[in-house]
C-alpha atoms as a PDB file:
ATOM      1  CA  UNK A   1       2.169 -14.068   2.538  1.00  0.00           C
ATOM      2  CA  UNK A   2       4.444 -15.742   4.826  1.00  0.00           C
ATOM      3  CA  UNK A   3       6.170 -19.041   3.980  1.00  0.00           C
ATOM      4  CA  UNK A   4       5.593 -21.259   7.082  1.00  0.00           C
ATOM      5  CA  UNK A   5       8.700 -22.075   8.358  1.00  0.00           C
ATOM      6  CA  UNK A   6       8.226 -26.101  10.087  1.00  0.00           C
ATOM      7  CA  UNK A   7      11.147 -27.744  12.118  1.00  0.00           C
ATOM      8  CA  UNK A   8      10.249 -31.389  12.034  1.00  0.00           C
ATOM      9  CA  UNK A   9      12.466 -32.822  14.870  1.00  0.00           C
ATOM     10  CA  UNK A  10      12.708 -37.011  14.190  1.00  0.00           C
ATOM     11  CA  UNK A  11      15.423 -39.253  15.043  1.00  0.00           C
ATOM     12  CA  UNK A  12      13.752 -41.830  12.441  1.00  0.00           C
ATOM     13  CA  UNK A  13      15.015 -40.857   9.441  1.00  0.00           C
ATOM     14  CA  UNK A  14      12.369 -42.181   7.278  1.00  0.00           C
ATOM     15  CA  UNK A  15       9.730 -40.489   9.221  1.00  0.00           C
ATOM     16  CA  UNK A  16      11.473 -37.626   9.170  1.00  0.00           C
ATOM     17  CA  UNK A  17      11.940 -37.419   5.594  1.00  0.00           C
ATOM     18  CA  UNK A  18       8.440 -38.435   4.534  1.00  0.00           C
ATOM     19  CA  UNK A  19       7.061 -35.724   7.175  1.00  0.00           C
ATOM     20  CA  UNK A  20       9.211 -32.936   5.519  1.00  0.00           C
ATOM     21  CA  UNK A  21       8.258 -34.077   1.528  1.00  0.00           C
ATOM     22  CA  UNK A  22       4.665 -33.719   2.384  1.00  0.00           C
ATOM     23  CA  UNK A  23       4.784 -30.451   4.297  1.00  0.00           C
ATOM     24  CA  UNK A  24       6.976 -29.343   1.703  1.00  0.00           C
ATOM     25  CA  UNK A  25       4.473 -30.071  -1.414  1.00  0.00           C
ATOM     26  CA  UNK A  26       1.826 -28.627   0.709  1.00  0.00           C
ATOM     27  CA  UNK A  27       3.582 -24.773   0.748  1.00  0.00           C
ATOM     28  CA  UNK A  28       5.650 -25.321   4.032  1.00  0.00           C
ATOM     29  CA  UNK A  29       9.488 -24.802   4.381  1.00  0.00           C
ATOM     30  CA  UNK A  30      10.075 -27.726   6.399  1.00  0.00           C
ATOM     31  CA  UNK A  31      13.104 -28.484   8.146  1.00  0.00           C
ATOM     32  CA  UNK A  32      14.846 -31.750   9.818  1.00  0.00           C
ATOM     33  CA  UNK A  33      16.380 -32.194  12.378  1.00  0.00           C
ATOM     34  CA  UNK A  34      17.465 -35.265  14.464  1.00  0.00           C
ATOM     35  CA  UNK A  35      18.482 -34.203  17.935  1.00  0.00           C
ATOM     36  CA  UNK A  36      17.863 -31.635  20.845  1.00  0.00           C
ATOM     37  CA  UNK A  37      20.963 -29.938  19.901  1.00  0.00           C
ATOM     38  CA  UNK A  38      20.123 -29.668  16.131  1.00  0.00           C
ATOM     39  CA  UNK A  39      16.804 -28.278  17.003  1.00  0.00           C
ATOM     40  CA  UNK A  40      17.850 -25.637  19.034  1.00  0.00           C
ATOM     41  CA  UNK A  41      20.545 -24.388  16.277  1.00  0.00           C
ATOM     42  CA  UNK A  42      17.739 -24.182  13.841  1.00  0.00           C
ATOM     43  CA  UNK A  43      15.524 -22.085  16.183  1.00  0.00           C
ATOM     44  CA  UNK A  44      19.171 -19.289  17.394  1.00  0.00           C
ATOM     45  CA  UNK A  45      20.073 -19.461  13.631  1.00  0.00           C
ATOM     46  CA  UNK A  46      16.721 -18.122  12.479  1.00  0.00           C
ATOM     47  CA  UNK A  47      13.015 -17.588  12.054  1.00  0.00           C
ATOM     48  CA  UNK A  48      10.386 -21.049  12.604  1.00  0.00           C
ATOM     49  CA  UNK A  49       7.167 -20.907  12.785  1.00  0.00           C
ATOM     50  CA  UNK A  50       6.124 -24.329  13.995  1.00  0.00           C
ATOM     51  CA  UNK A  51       8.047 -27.516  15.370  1.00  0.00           C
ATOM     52  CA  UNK A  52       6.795 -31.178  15.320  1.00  0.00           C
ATOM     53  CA  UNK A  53       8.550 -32.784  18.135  1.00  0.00           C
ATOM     54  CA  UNK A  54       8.746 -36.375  18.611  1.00  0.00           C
ATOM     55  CA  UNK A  55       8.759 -37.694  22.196  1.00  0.00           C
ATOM     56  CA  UNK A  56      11.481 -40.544  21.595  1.00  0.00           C
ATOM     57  CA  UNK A  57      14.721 -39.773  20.323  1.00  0.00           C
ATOM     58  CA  UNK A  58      17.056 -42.375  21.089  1.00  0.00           C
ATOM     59  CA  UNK A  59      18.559 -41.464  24.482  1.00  0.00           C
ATOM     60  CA  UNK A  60      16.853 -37.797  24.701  1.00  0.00           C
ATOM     61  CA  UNK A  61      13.413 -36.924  26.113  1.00  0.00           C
ATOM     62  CA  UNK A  62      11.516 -35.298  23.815  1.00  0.00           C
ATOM     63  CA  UNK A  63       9.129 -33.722  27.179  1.00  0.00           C
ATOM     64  CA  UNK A  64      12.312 -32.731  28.515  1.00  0.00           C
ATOM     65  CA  UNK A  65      13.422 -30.734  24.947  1.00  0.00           C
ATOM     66  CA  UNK A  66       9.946 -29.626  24.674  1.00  0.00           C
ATOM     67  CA  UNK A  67      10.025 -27.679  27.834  1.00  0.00           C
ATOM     68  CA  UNK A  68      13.865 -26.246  27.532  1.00  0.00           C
ATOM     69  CA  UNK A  69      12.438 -24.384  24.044  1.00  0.00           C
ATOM     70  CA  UNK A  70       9.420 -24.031  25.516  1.00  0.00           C
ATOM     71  CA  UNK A  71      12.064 -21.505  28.153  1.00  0.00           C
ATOM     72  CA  UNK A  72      13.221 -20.243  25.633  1.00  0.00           C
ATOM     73  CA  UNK A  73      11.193 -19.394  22.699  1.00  0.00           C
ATOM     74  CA  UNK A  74       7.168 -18.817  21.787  1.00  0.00           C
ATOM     75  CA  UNK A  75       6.986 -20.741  18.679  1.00  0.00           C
ATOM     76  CA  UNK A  76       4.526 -23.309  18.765  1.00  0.00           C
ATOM     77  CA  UNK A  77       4.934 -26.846  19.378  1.00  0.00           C
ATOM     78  CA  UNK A  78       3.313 -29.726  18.396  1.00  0.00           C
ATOM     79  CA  UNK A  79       4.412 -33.055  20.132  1.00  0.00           C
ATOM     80  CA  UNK A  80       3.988 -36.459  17.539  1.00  0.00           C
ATOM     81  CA  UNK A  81       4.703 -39.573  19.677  1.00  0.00           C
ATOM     82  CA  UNK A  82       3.813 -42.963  19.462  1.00  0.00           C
ATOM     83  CA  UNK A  83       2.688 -42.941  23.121  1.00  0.00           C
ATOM     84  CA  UNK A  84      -0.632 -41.925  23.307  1.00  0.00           C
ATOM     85  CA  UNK A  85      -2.306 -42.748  26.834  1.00  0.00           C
ATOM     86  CA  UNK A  86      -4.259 -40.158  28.019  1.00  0.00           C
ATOM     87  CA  UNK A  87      -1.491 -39.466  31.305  1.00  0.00           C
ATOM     88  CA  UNK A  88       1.232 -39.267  28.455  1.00  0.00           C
ATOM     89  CA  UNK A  89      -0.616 -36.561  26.322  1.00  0.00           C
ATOM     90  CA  UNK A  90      -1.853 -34.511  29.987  1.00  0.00           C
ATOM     91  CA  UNK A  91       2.504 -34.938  30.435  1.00  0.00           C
ATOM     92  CA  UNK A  92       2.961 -32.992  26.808  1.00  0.00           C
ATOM     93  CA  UNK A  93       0.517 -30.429  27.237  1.00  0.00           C
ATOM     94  CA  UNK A  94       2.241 -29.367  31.025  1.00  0.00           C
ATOM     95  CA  UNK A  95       5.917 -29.117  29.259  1.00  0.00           C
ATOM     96  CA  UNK A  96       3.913 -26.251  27.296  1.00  0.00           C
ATOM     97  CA  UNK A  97       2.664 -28.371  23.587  1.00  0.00           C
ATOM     98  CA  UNK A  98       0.257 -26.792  21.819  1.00  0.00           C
ATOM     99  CA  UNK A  99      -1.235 -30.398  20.695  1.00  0.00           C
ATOM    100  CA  UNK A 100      -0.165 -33.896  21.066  1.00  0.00           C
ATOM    101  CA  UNK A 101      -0.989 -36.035  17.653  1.00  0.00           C
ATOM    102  CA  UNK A 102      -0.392 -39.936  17.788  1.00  0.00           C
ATOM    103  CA  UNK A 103       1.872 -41.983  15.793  1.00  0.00           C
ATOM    104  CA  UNK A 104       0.435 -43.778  13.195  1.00  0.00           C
ATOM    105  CA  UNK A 105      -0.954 -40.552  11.745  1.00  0.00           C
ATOM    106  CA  UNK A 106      -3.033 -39.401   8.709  1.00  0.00           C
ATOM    107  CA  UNK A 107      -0.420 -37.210   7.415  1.00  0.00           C
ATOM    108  CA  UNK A 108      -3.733 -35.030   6.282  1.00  0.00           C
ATOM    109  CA  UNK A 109      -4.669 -35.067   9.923  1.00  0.00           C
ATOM    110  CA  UNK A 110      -1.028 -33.708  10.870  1.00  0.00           C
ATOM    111  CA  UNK A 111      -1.750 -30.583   7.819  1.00  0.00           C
ATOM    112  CA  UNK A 112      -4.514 -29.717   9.107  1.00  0.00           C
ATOM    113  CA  UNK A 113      -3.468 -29.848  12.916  1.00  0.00           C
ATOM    114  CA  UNK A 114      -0.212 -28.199  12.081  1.00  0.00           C
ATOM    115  CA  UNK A 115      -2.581 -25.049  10.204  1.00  0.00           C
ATOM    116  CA  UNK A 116      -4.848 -25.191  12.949  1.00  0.00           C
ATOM    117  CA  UNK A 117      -1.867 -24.328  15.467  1.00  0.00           C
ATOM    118  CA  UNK A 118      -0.122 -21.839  12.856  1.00  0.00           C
ATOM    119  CA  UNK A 119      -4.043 -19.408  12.748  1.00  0.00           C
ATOM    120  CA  UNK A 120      -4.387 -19.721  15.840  1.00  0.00           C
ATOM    121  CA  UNK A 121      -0.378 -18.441  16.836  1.00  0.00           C
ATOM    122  CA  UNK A 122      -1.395 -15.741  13.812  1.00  0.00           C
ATOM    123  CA  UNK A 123      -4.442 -14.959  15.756  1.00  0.00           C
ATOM    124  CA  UNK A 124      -2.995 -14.300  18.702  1.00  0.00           C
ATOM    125  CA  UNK A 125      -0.343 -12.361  17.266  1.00  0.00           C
ATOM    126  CA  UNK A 126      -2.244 -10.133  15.115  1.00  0.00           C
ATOM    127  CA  UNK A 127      -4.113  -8.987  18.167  1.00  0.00           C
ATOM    128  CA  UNK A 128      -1.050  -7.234  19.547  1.00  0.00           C
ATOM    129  CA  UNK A 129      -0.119  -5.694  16.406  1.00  0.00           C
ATOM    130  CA  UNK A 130      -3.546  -4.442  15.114  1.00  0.00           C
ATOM    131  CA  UNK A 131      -4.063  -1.736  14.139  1.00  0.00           C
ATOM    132  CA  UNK A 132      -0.568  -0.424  13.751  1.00  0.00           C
ATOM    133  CA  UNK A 133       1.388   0.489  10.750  1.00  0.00           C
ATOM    134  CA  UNK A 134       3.819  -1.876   9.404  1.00  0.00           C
ATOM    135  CA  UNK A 135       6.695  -0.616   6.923  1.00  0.00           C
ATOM    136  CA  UNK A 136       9.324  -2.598   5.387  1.00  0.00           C
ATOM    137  CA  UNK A 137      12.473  -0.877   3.973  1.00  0.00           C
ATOM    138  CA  UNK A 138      15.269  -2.918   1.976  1.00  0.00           C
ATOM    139  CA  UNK A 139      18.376  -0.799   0.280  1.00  0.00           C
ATOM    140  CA  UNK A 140      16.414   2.506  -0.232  1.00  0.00           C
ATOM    141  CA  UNK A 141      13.151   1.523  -0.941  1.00  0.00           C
ATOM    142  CA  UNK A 142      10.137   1.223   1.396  1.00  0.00           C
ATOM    143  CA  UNK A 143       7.154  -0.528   1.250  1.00  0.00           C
ATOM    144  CA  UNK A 144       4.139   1.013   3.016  1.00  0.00           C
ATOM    145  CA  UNK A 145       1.725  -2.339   4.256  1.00  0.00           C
ATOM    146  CA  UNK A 146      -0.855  -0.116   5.339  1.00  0.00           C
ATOM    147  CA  UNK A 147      -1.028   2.178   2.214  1.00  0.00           C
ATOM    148  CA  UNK A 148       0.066  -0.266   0.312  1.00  0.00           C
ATOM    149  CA  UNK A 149       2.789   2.102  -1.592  1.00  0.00           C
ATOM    150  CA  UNK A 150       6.091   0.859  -2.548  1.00  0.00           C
ATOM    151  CA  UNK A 151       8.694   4.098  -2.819  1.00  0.00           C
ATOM    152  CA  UNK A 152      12.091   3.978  -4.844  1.00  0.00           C
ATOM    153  CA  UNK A 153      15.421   5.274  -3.280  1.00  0.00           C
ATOM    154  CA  UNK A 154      14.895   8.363  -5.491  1.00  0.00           C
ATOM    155  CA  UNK A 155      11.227   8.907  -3.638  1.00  0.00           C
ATOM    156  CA  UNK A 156       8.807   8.069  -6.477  1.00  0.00           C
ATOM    157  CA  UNK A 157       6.101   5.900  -6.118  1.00  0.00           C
ATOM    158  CA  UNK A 158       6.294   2.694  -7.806  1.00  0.00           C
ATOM    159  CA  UNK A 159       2.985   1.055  -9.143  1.00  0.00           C
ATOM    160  CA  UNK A 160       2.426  -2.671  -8.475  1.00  0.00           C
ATOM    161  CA  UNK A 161      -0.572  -4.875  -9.582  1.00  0.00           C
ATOM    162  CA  UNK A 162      -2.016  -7.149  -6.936  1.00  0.00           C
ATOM    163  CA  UNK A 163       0.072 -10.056  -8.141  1.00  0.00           C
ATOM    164  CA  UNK A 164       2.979  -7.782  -8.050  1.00  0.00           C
ATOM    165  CA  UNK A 165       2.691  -6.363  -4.458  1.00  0.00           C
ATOM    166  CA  UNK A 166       1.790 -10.366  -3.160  1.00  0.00           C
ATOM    167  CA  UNK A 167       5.250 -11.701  -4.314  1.00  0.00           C
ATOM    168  CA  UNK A 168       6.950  -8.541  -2.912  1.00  0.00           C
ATOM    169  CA  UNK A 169       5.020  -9.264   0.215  1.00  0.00           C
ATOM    170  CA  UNK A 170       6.394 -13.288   0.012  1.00  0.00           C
ATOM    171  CA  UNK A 171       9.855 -11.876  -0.094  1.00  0.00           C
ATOM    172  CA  UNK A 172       9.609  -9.098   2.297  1.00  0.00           C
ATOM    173  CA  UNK A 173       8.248 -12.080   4.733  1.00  0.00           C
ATOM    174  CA  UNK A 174      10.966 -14.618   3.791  1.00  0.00           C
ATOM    175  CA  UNK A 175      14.251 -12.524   3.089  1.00  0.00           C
ATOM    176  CA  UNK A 176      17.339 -14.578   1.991  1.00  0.00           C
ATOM    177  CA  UNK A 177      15.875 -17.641   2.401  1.00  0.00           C
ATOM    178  CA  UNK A 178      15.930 -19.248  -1.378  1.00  0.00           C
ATOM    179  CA  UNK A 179      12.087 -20.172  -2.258  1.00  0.00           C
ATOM    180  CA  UNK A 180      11.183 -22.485  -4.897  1.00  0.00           C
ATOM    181  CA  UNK A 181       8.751 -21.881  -7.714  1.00  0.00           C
ATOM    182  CA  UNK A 182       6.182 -24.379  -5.788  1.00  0.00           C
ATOM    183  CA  UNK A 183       7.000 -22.779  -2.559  1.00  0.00           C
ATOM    184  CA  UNK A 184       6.216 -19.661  -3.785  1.00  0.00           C
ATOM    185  CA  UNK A 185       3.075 -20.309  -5.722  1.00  0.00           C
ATOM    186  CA  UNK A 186       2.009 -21.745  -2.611  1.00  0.00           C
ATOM    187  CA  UNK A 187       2.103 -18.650  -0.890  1.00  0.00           C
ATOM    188  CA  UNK A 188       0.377 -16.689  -3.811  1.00  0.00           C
ATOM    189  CA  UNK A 189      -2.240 -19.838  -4.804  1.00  0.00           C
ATOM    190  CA  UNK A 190      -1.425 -18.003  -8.138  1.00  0.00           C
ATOM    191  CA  UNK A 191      -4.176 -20.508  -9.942  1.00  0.00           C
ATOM    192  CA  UNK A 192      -6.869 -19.952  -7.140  1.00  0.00           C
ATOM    193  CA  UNK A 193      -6.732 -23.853  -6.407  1.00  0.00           C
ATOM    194  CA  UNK A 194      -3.923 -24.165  -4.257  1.00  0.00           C
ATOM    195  CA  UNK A 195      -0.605 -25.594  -4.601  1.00  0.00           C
ATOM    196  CA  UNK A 196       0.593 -28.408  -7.776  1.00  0.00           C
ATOM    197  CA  UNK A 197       3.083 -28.583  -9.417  1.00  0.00           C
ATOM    198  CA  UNK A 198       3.698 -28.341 -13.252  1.00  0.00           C
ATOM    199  CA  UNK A 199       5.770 -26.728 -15.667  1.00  0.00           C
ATOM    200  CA  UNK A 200       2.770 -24.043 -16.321  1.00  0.00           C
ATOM    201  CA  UNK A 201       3.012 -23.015 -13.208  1.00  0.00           C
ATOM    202  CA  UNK A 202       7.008 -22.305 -13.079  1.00  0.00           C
ATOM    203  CA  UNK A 203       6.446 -20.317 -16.262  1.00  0.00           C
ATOM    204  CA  UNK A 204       3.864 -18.163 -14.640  1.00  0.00           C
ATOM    205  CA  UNK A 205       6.368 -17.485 -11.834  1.00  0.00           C
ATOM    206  CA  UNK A 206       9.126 -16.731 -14.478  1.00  0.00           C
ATOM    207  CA  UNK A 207       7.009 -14.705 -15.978  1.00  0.00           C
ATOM    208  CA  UNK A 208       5.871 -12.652 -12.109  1.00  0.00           C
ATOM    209  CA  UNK A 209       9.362 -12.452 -11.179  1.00  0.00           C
ATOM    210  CA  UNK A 210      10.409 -10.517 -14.031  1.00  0.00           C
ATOM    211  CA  UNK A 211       7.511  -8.641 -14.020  1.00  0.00           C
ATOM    212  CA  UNK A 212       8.591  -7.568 -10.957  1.00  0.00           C
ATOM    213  CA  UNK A 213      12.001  -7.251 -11.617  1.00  0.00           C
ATOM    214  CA  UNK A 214      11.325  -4.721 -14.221  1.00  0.00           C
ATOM    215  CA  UNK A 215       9.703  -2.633 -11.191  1.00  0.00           C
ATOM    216  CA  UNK A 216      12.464  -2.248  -8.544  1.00  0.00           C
ATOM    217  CA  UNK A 217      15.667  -3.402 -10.348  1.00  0.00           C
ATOM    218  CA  UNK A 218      18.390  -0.957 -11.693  1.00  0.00           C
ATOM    219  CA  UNK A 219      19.039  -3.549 -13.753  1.00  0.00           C
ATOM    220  CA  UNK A 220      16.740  -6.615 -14.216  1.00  0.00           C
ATOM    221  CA  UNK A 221      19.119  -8.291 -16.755  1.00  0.00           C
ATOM    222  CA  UNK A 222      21.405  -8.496 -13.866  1.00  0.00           C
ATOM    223  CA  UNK A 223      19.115  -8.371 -11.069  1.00  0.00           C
ATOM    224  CA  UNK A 224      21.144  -7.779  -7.167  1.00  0.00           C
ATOM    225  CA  UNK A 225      17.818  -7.765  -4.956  1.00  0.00           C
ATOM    226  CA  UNK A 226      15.512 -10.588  -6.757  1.00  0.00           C
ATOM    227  CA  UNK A 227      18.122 -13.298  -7.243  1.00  0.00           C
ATOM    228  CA  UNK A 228      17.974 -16.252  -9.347  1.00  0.00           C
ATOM    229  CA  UNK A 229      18.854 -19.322  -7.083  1.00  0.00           C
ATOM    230  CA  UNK A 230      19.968 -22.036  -9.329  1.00  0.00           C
ATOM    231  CA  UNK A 231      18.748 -25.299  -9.017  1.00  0.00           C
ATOM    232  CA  UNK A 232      16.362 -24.029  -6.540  1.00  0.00           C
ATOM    233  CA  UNK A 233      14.656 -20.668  -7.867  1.00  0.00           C
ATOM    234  CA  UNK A 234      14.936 -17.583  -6.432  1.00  0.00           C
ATOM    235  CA  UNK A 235      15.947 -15.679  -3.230  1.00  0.00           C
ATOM    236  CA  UNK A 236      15.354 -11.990  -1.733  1.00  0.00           C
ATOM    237  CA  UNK A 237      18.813 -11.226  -1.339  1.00  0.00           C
ATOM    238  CA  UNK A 238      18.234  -8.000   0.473  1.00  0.00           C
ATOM    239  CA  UNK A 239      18.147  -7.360   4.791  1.00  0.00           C
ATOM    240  CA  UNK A 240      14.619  -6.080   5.281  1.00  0.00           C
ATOM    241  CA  UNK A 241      13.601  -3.795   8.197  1.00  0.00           C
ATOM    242  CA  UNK A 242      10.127  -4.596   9.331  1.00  0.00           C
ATOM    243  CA  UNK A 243       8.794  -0.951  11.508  1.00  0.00           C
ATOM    244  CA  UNK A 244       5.800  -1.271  13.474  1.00  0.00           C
ATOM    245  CA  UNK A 245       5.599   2.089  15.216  1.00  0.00           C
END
């Protein structure tokens, strides 16, 4: 039920702003940045799943970025460049891209690129940790992925329905990072159609999030681990330790 989290790394701001709307109203968390150096803060300052890297920004190289985070981190990269001779992609895919896409773009091409690159990263991943026992434990309570239990601080079992256990799973995966409503019934596809937008929809995840609330809150009237983010919607605002013995 992870959120993907997509650094979109443009020095054209209108580029850059209509690549981040659209992965945004397609259940991403995307975000810009303009420069090297703004790049690599959002990669030390948290968890990103994917980054679309364009080749030219202004004076920088974007090969040259592409192979310093390539040094230092394993997240994916996808290179978006105007230059698009076969010697220039061969030069991407050597600093370590995972795929080159060419500007002008259909931005459906670049969705379905960028969640072609995302399964295949979860692919690879979930053949190291399969298998093996995930628990996630967040001011007392623990959540057993395996078993699929959720235990109170006081030790007793907690039942969830399916709906209930997938938004504690989209917090669990995105802790204290303020989701929207949209964002959020992305990750759940609560109508079985994917993700739109409508008041309906916020509702139902009103209506979830209190449901939930009611679970593993001392107090869901004044809630401390499912917080209400104004203006935004609502956050997990609880560390969570992830054990995979």
């Amino acid at each position: 039920m992870t959120i993907p989290r997509i650094l979109v790394v443009d020095d054209d701001a209108d580029v850059r702003e209509m690549m981040t709307t659209y992965l945004q109203r397609n259940g991403a968390i995307a975000l810009p940045a303009a420069t090297g150096n703004q790049a690599k803060a959002h990669l030390d300052a948290g968890r990103i799943d994917l980054v679309l890297l364009d080749v030219m920004l202004g004076d920088e190289n974007g090969l040259e970025i592409c192979n310093r985070l390539r040094r230092d981190h394993d997240v994916p990269i996808i290179i978006v460049s105007a230059l698009s001779a076969d010697h220039q992609r061969m030069e991407g895919y050597e600093v370590g891209a995972d795929d080159y896409i060419a500007k002008p773009f259909n931005p459906d091409l670049l969705l379905a690129r960028v969640k072609a690159v995302l399964s295949r990263a979860r692919r690879s991943s979930s053949l190291v940790h399969r298998r093996k026992t995930q628990t996630f434990r967040f001011l007392g309570w623990v959540y057993d992925a395996k078993r699929n239990e959720v235990i109170s601080p006081l030790g007793v079992q907690v039942v969830l329905s399916r709906r209930e256990t997938a938004l504690l799973q989209t917090f669990l995966a995105n802790p204290r990072i303020p989701l929207t409503r949209e964002e959020i019934a992305a990750a759940l596809d609560v109508t079985g159609e994917g993700p739109h937008s409508g008041d309906a929809q916020g509702r139902s995840i009103d209506v979830l999030v209190g449901r939930l609330r009611s679970k593993i809150e001392e107090n869901p009237k004044d809630p401390r681990i499912l917080r209400t983010e104004r203006g935004i919607g609502y956050v997990f605002a609880a560390d969570v330790e992830a054990m995979t013995p």
